[in-house]
C-alpha atoms as a PDB file:
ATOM      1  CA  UNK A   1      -9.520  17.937  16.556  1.00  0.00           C
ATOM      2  CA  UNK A   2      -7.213  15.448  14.936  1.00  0.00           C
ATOM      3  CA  UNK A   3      -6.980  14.306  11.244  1.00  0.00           C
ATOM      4  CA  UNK A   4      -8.578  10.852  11.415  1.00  0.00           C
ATOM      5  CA  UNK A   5      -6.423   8.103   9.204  1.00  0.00           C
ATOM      6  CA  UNK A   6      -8.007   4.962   8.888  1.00  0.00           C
ATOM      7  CA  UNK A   7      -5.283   1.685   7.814  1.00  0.00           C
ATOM      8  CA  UNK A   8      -5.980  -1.747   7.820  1.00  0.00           C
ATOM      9  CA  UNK A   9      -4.540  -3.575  10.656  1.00  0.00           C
ATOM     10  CA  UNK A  10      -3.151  -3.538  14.502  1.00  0.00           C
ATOM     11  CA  UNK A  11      -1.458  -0.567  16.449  1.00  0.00           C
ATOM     12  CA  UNK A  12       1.978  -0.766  15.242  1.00  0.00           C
ATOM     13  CA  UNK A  13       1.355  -2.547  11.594  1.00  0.00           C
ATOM     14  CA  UNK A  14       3.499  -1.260   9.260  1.00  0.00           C
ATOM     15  CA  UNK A  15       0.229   0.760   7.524  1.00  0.00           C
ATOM     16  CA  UNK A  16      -0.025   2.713  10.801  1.00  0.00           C
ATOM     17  CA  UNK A  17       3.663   3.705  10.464  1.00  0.00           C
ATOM     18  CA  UNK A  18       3.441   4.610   6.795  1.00  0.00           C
ATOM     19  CA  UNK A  19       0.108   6.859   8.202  1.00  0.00           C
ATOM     20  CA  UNK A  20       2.081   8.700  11.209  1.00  0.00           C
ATOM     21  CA  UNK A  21       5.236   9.546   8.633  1.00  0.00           C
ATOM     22  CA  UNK A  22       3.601  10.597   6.162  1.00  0.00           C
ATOM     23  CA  UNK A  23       0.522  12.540   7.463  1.00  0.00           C
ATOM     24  CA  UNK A  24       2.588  13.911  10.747  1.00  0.00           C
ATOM     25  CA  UNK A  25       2.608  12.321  14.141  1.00  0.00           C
ATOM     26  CA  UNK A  26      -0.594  14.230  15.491  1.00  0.00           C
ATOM     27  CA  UNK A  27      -2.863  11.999  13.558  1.00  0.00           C
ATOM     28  CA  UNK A  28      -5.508   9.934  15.228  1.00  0.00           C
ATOM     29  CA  UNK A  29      -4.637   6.653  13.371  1.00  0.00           C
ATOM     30  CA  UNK A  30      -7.760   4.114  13.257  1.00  0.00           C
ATOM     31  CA  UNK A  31      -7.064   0.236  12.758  1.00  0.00           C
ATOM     32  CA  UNK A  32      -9.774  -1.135  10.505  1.00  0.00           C
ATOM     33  CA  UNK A  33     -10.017  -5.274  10.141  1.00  0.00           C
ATOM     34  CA  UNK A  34     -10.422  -5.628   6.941  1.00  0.00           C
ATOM     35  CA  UNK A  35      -9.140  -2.826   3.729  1.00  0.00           C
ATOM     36  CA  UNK A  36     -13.607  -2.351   3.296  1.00  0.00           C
ATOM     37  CA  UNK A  37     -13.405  -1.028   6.892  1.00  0.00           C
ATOM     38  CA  UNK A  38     -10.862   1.464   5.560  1.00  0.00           C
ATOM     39  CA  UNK A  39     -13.033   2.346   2.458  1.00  0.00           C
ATOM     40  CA  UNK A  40     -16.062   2.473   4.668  1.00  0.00           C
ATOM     41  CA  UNK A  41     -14.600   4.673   7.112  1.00  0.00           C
ATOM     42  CA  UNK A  42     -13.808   7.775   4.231  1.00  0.00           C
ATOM     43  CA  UNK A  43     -15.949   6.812   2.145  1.00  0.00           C
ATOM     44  CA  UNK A  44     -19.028   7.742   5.446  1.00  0.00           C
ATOM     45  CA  UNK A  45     -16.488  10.774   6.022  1.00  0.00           C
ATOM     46  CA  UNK A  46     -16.236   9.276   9.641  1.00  0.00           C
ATOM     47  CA  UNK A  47     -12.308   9.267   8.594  1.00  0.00           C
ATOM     48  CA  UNK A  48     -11.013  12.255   6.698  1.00  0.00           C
ATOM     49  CA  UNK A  49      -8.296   9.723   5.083  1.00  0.00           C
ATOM     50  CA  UNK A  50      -7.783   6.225   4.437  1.00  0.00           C
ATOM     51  CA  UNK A  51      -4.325   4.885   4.151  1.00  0.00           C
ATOM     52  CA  UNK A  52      -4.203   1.545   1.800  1.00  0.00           C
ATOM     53  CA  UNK A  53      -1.415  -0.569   0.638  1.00  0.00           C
ATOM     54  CA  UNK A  54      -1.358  -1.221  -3.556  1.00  0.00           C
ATOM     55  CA  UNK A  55       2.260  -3.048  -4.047  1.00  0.00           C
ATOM     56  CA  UNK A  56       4.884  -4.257  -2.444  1.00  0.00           C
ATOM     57  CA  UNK A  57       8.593  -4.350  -4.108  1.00  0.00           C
ATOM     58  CA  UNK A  58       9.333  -7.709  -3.868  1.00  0.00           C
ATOM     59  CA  UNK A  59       5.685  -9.065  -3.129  1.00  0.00           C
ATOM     60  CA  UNK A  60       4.061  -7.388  -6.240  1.00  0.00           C
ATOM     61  CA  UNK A  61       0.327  -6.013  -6.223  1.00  0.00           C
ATOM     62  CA  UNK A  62      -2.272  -5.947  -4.065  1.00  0.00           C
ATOM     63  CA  UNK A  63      -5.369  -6.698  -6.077  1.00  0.00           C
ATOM     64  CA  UNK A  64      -7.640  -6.070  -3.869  1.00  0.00           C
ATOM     65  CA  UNK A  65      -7.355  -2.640  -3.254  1.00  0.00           C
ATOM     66  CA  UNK A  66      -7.236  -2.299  -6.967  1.00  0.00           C
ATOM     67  CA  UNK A  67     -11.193  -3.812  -7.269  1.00  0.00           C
ATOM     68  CA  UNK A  68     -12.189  -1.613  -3.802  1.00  0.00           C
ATOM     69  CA  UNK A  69     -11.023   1.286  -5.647  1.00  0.00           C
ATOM     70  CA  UNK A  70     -13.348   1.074  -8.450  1.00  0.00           C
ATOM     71  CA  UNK A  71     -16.057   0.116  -5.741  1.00  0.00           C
ATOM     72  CA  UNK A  72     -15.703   3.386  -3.785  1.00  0.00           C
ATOM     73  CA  UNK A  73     -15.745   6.965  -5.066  1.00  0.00           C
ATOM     74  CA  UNK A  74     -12.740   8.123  -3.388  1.00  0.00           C
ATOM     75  CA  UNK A  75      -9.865   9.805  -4.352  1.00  0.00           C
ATOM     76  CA  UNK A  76      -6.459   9.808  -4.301  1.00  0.00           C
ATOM     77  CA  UNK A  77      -4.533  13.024  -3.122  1.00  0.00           C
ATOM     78  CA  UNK A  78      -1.094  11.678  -2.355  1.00  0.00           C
ATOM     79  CA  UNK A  79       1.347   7.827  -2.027  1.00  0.00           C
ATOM     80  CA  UNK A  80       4.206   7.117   0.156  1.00  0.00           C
ATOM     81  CA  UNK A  81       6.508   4.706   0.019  1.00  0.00           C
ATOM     82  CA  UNK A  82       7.154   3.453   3.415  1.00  0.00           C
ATOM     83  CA  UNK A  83      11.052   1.673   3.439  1.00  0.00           C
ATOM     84  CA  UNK A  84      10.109  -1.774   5.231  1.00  0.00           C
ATOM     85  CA  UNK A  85      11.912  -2.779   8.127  1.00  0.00           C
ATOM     86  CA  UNK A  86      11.188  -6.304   9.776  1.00  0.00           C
ATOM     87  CA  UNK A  87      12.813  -6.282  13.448  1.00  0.00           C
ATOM     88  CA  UNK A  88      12.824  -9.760  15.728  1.00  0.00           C
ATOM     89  CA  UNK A  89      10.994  -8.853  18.206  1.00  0.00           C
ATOM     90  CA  UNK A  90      10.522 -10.769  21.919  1.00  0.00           C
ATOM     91  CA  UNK A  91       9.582  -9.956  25.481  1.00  0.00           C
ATOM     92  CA  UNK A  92      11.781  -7.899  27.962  1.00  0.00           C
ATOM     93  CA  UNK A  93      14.793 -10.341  29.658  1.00  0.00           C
ATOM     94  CA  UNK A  94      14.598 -13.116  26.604  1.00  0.00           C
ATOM     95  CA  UNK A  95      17.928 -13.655  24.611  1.00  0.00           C
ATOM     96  CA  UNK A  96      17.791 -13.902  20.855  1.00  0.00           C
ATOM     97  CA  UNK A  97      19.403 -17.616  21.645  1.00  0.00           C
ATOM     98  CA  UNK A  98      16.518 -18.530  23.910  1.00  0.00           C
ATOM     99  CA  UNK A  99      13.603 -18.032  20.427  1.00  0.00           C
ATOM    100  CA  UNK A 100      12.490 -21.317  19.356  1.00  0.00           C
ATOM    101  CA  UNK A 101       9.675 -20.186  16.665  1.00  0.00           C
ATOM    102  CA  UNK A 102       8.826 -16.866  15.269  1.00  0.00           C
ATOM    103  CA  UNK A 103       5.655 -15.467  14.374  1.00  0.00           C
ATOM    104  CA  UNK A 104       4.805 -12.969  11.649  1.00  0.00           C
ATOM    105  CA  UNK A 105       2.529 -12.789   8.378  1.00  0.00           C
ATOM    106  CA  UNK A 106       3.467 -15.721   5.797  1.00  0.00           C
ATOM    107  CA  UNK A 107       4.942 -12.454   3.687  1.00  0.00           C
ATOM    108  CA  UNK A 108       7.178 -11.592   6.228  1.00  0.00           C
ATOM    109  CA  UNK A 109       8.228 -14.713   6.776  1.00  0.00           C
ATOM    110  CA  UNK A 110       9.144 -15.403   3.458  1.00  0.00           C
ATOM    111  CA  UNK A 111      11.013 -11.956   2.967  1.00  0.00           C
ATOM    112  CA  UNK A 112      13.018 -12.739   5.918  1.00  0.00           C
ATOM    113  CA  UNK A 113      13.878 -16.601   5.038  1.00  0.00           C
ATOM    114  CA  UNK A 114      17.160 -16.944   4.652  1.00  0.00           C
ATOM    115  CA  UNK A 115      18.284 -14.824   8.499  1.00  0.00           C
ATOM    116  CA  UNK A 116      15.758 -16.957  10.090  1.00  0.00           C
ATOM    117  CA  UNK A 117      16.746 -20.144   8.603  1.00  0.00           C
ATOM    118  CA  UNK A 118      20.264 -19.143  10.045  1.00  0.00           C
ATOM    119  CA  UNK A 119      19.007 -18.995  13.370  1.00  0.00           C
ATOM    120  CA  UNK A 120      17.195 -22.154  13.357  1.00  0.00           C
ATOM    121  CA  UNK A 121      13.735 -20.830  14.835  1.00  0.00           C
ATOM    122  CA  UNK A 122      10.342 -22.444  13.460  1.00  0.00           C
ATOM    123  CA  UNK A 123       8.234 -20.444  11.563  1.00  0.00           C
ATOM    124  CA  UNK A 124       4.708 -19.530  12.829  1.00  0.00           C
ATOM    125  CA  UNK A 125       2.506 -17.930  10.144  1.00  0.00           C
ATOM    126  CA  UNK A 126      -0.217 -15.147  11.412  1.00  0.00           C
ATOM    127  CA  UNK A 127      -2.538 -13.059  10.082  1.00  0.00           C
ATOM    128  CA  UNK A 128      -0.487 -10.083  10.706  1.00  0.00           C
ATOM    129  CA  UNK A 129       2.521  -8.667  11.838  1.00  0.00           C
ATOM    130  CA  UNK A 130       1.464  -6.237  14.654  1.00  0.00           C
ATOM    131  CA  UNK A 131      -0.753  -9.113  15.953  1.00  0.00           C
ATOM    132  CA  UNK A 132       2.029 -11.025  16.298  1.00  0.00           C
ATOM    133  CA  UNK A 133       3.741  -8.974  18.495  1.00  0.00           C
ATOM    134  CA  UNK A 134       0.636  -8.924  20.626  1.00  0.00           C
ATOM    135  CA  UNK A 135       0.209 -12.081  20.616  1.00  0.00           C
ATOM    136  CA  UNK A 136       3.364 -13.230  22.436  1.00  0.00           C
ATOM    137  CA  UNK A 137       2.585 -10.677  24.738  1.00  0.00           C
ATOM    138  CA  UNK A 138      -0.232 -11.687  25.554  1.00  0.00           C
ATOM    139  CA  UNK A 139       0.475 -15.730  26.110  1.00  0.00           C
ATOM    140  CA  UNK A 140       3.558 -14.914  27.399  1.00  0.00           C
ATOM    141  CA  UNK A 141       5.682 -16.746  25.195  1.00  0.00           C
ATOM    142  CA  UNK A 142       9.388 -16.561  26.451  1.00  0.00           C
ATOM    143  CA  UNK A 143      10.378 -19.234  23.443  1.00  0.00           C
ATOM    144  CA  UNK A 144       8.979 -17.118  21.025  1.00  0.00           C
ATOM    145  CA  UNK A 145       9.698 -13.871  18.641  1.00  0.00           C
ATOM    146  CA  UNK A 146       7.893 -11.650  15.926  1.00  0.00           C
ATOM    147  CA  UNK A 147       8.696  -9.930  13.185  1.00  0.00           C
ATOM    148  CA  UNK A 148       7.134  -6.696  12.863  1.00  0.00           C
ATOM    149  CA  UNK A 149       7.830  -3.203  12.845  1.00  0.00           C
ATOM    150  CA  UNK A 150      10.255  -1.220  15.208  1.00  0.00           C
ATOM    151  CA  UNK A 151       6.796   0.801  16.001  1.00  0.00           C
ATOM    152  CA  UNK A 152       5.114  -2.647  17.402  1.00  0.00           C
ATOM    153  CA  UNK A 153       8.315  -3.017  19.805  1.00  0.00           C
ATOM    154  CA  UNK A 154       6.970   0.147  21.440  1.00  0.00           C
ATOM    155  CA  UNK A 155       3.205  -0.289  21.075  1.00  0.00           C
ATOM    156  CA  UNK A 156       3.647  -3.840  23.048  1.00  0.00           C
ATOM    157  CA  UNK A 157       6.347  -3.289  25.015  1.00  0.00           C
ATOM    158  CA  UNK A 158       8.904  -5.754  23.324  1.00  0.00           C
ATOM    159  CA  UNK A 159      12.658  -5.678  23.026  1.00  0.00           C
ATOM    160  CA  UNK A 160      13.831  -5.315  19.796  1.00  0.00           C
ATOM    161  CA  UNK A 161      16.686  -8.855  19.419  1.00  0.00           C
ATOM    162  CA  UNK A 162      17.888  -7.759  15.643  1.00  0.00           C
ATOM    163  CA  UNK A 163      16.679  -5.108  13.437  1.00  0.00           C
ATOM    164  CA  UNK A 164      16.540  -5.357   9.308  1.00  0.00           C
ATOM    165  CA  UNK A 165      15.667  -9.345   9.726  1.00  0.00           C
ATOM    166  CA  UNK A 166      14.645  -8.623   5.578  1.00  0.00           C
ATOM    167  CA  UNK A 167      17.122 -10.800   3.133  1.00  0.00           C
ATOM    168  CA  UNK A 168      16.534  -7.912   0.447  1.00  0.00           C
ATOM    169  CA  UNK A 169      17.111  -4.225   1.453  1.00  0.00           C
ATOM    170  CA  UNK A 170      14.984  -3.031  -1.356  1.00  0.00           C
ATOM    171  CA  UNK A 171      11.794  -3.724   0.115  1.00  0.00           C
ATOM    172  CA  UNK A 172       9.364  -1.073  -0.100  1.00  0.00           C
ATOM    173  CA  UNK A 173       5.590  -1.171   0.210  1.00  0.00           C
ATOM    174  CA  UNK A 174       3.747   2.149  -1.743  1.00  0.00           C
ATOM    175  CA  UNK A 175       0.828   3.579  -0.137  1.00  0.00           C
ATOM    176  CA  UNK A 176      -1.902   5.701  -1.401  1.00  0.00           C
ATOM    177  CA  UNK A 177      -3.561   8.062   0.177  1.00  0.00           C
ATOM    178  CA  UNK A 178      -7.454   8.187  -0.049  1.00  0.00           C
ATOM    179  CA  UNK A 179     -10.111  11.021   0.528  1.00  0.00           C
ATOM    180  CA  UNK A 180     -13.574  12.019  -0.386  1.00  0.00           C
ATOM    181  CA  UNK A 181     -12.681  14.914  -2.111  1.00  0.00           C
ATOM    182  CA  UNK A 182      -9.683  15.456  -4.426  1.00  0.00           C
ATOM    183  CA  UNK A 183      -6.585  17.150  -2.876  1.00  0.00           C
ATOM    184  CA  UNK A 184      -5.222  20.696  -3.672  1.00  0.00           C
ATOM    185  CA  UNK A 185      -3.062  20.682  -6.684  1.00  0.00           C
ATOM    186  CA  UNK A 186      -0.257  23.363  -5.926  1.00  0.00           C
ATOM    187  CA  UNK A 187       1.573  24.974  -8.550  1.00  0.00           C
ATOM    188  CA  UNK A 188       5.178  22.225  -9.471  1.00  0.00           C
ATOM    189  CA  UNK A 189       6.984  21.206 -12.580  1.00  0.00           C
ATOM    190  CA  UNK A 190       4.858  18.342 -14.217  1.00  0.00           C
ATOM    191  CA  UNK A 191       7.743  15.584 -13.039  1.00  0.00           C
ATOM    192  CA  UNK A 192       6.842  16.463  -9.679  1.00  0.00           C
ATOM    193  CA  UNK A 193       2.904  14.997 -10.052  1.00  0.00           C
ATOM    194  CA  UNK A 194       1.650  11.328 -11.027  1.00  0.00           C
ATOM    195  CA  UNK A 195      -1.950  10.906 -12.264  1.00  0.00           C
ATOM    196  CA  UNK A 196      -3.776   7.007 -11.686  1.00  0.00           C
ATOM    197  CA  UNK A 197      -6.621   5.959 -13.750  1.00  0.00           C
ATOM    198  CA  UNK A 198      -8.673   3.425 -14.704  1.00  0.00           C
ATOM    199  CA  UNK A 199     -10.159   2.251 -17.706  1.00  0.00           C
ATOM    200  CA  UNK A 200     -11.804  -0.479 -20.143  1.00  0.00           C
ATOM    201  CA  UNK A 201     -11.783  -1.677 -23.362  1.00  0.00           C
ATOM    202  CA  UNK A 202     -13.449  -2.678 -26.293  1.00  0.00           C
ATOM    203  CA  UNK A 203     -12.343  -6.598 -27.243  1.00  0.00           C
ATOM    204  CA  UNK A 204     -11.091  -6.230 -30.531  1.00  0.00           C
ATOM    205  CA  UNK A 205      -7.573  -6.626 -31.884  1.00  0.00           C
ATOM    206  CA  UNK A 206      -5.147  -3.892 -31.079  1.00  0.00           C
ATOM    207  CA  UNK A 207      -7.194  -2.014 -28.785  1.00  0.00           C
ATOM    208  CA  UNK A 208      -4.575  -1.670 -25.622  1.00  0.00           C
ATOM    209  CA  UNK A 209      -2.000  -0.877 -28.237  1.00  0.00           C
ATOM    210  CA  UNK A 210      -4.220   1.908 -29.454  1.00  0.00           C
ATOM    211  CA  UNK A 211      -4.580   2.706 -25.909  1.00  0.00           C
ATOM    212  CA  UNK A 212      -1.152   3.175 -24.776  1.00  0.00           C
ATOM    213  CA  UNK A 213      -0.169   5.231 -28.035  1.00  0.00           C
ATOM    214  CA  UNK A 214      -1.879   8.224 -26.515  1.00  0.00           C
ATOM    215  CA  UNK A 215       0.296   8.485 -24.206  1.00  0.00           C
ATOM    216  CA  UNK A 216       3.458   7.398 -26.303  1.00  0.00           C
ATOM    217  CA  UNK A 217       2.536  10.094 -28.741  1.00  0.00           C
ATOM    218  CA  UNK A 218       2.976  12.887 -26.394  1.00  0.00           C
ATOM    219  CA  UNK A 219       5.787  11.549 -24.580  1.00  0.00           C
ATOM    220  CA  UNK A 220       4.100  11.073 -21.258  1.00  0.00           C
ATOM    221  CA  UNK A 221       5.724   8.264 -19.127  1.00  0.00           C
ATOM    222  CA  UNK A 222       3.674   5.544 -17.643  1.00  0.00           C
ATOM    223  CA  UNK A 223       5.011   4.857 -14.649  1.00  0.00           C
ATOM    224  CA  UNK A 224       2.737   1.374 -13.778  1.00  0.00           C
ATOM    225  CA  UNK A 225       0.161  -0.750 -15.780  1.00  0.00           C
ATOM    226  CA  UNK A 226      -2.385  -3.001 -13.803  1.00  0.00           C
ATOM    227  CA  UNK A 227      -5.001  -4.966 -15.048  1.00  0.00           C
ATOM    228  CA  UNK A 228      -8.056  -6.512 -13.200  1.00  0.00           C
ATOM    229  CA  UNK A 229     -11.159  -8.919 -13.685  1.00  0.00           C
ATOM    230  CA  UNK A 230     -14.329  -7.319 -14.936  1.00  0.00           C
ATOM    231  CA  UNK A 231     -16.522  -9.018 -12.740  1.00  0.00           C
ATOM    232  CA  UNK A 232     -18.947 -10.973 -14.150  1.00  0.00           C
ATOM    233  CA  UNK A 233     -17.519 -10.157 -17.641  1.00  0.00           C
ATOM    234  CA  UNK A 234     -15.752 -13.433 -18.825  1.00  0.00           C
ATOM    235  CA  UNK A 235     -12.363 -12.516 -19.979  1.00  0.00           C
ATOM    236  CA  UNK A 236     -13.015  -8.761 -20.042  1.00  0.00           C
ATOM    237  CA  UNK A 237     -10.439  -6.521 -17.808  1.00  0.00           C
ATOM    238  CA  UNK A 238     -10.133  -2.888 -16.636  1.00  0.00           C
ATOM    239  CA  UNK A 239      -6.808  -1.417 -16.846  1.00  0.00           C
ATOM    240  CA  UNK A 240      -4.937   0.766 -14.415  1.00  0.00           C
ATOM    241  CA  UNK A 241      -2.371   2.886 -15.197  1.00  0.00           C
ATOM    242  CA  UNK A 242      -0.343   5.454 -13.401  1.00  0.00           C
ATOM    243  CA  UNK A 243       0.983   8.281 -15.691  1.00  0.00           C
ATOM    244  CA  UNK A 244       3.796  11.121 -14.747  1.00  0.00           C
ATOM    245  CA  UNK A 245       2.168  14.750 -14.672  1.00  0.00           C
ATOM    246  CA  UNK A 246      -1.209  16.267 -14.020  1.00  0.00           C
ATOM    247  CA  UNK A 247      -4.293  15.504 -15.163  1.00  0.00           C
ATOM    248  CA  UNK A 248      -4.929  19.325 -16.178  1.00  0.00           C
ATOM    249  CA  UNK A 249      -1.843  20.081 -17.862  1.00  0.00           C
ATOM    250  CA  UNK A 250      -2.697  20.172 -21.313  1.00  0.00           C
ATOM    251  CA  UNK A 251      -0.841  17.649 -22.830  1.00  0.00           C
ATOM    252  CA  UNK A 252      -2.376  14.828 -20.651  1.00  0.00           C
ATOM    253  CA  UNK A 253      -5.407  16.486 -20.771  1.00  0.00           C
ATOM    254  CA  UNK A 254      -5.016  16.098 -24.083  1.00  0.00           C
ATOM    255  CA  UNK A 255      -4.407  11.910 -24.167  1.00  0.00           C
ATOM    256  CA  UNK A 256      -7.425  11.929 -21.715  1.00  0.00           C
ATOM    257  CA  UNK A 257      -9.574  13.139 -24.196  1.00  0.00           C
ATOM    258  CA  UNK A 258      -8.028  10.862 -26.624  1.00  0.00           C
ATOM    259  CA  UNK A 259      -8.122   7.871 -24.815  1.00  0.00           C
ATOM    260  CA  UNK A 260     -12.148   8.792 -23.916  1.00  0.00           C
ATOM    261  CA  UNK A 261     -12.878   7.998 -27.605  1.00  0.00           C
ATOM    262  CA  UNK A 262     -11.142   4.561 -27.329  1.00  0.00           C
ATOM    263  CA  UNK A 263     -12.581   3.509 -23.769  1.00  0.00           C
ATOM    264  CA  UNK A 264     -15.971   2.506 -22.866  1.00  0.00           C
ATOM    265  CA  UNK A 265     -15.571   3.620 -19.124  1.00  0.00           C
ATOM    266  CA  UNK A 266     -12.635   5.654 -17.868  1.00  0.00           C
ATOM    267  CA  UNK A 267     -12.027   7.448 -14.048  1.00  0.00           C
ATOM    268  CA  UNK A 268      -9.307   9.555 -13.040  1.00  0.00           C
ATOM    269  CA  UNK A 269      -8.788   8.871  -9.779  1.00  0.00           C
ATOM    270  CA  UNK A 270      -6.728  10.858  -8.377  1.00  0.00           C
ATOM    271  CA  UNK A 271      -3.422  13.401  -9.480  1.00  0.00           C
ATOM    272  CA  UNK A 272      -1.131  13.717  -7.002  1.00  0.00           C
ATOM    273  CA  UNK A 273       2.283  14.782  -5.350  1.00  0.00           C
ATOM    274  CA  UNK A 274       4.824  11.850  -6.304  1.00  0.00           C
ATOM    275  CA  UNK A 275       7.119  10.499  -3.601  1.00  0.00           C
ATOM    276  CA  UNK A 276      10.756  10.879  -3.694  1.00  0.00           C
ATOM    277  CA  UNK A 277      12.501   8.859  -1.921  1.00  0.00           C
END
């Protein structure tokens, strides 16, 4: 039987391409509405692995995946970071001169401003990008285009009118990979693993600071430092923080334990393979 991947979003959404390259083609991917379907989904074990968005390069952070995180008890066994490609799509037989307004997600839009302003095309914000490539399929809209992912073009049978719409090449979305139980950790150099966690303090004067030295004293890079709403706490925050290596080598073992004593509540939530791009 397949590997079921759960992603929030439409058949061809850029999630659902991020799911197919990275967990192989033979996948059964399974569009959720909402990022709780996804953590529902795994979380039941109806889904051996949930596929979830956490920051874009240009966009910045998805919070809420951050707070569903600390919701579920899931963890993570791998990320991928999925090169984002925004094509103008339209039906078979229209013209890229005959598109009057194009649909997409208000992101989208925005990260392709600058080549749509230059073709003079009203812009149509949706909830999605996938489901905007449905939906001028579906009313037949022979004025109309969306951006969305080459993958869309094939799921709805659209011509693709210019590819790389994006005004900044560097756009990248990262993707982690989620799963009841923790993945295997096969034997690499320490570079090759990253290790997320989260955590929360004690509000007193130079606590973070205090935080972060364990790692600083044992020369272990932090790769990414989020912080989120305790809720129903006012002003209190839990931190998230991505670290290079594994959470069993000694040495971060080692500012684990460290950090333990400074921290009311901390999780590892998952050490995993690092993607190279």
């Amino acid at each position: 039987m397949d590997v079921r991947v759960a992603y929030q979003g439409e058949p061809g959404a850029y999630s659902e391409q991020a799911a197919l390259e990275f967990l192989g083609p033979n996948i059964e991917s399974v569009p959720c509405r909402a990022f709780e379907d996804v953590f529902s989904l795994v979380s039941e074990r109806k889904c051996q692995y949930g596929l979830i968005p956490v920051e874009n390069s240009l966009a910045g952070s998805i919070h809420r995946n951050y707070d569903l995180m600390l919701e579920h008890d899931l963890h993570i066994i791998g990320e991928y970071n999925l090169r984002v490609r925004h094509c103008l799509l339209a039906l078979p037989g229209v013209q890229i001169k005959d598109i009057q307004r194009v649909h997409s997600h208000p992101q989208a839009l925005a990260q392709c401003d600058k080549n749509l302003k230059q073709l003079g095309v009203e812009f149509v914000a949706e909830a999605d990008t996938a489901g905007s490539a449905r939906l001028i399929l579906t009313r037949d809209e022979r004025h109309a285009g969306a951006l969305a992912s080459r993958r869309a073009a094939d799921v709805y049978n659209l011509v693709i009118l210019s590819e790389n719409m994006e005004d900044n090449p560097a756009n990248y979305t990262r993707f982690l990979a989620l799963a009841c139980d923790p993945g295997p950790i096969e034997g690499s150099e320490q570079s090759d693993y990253k290790t997320s966690i989260v955590f929360s303090l004690r509000n007193e004067p130079g606590a973070l600071f205090k935080a972060l030295s364990v790692f600083a004293l044992r020369d272990i890079d932090l790769t990414k430092i989020e912080s989120r709403p305790i809720q129903g706490q006012l002003w209190e925050y839990m931190f998230y923080i991505d670290f290079a290596g594994m959470a069993e080598d000694q040495n971060c073992s080692r500012a684990l334990d460290h950090l333990a004593e400074l921290s009311p509540y901390l999780r590892v939530l998952g050490s995993y393979q690092r993607h190279s791009q």
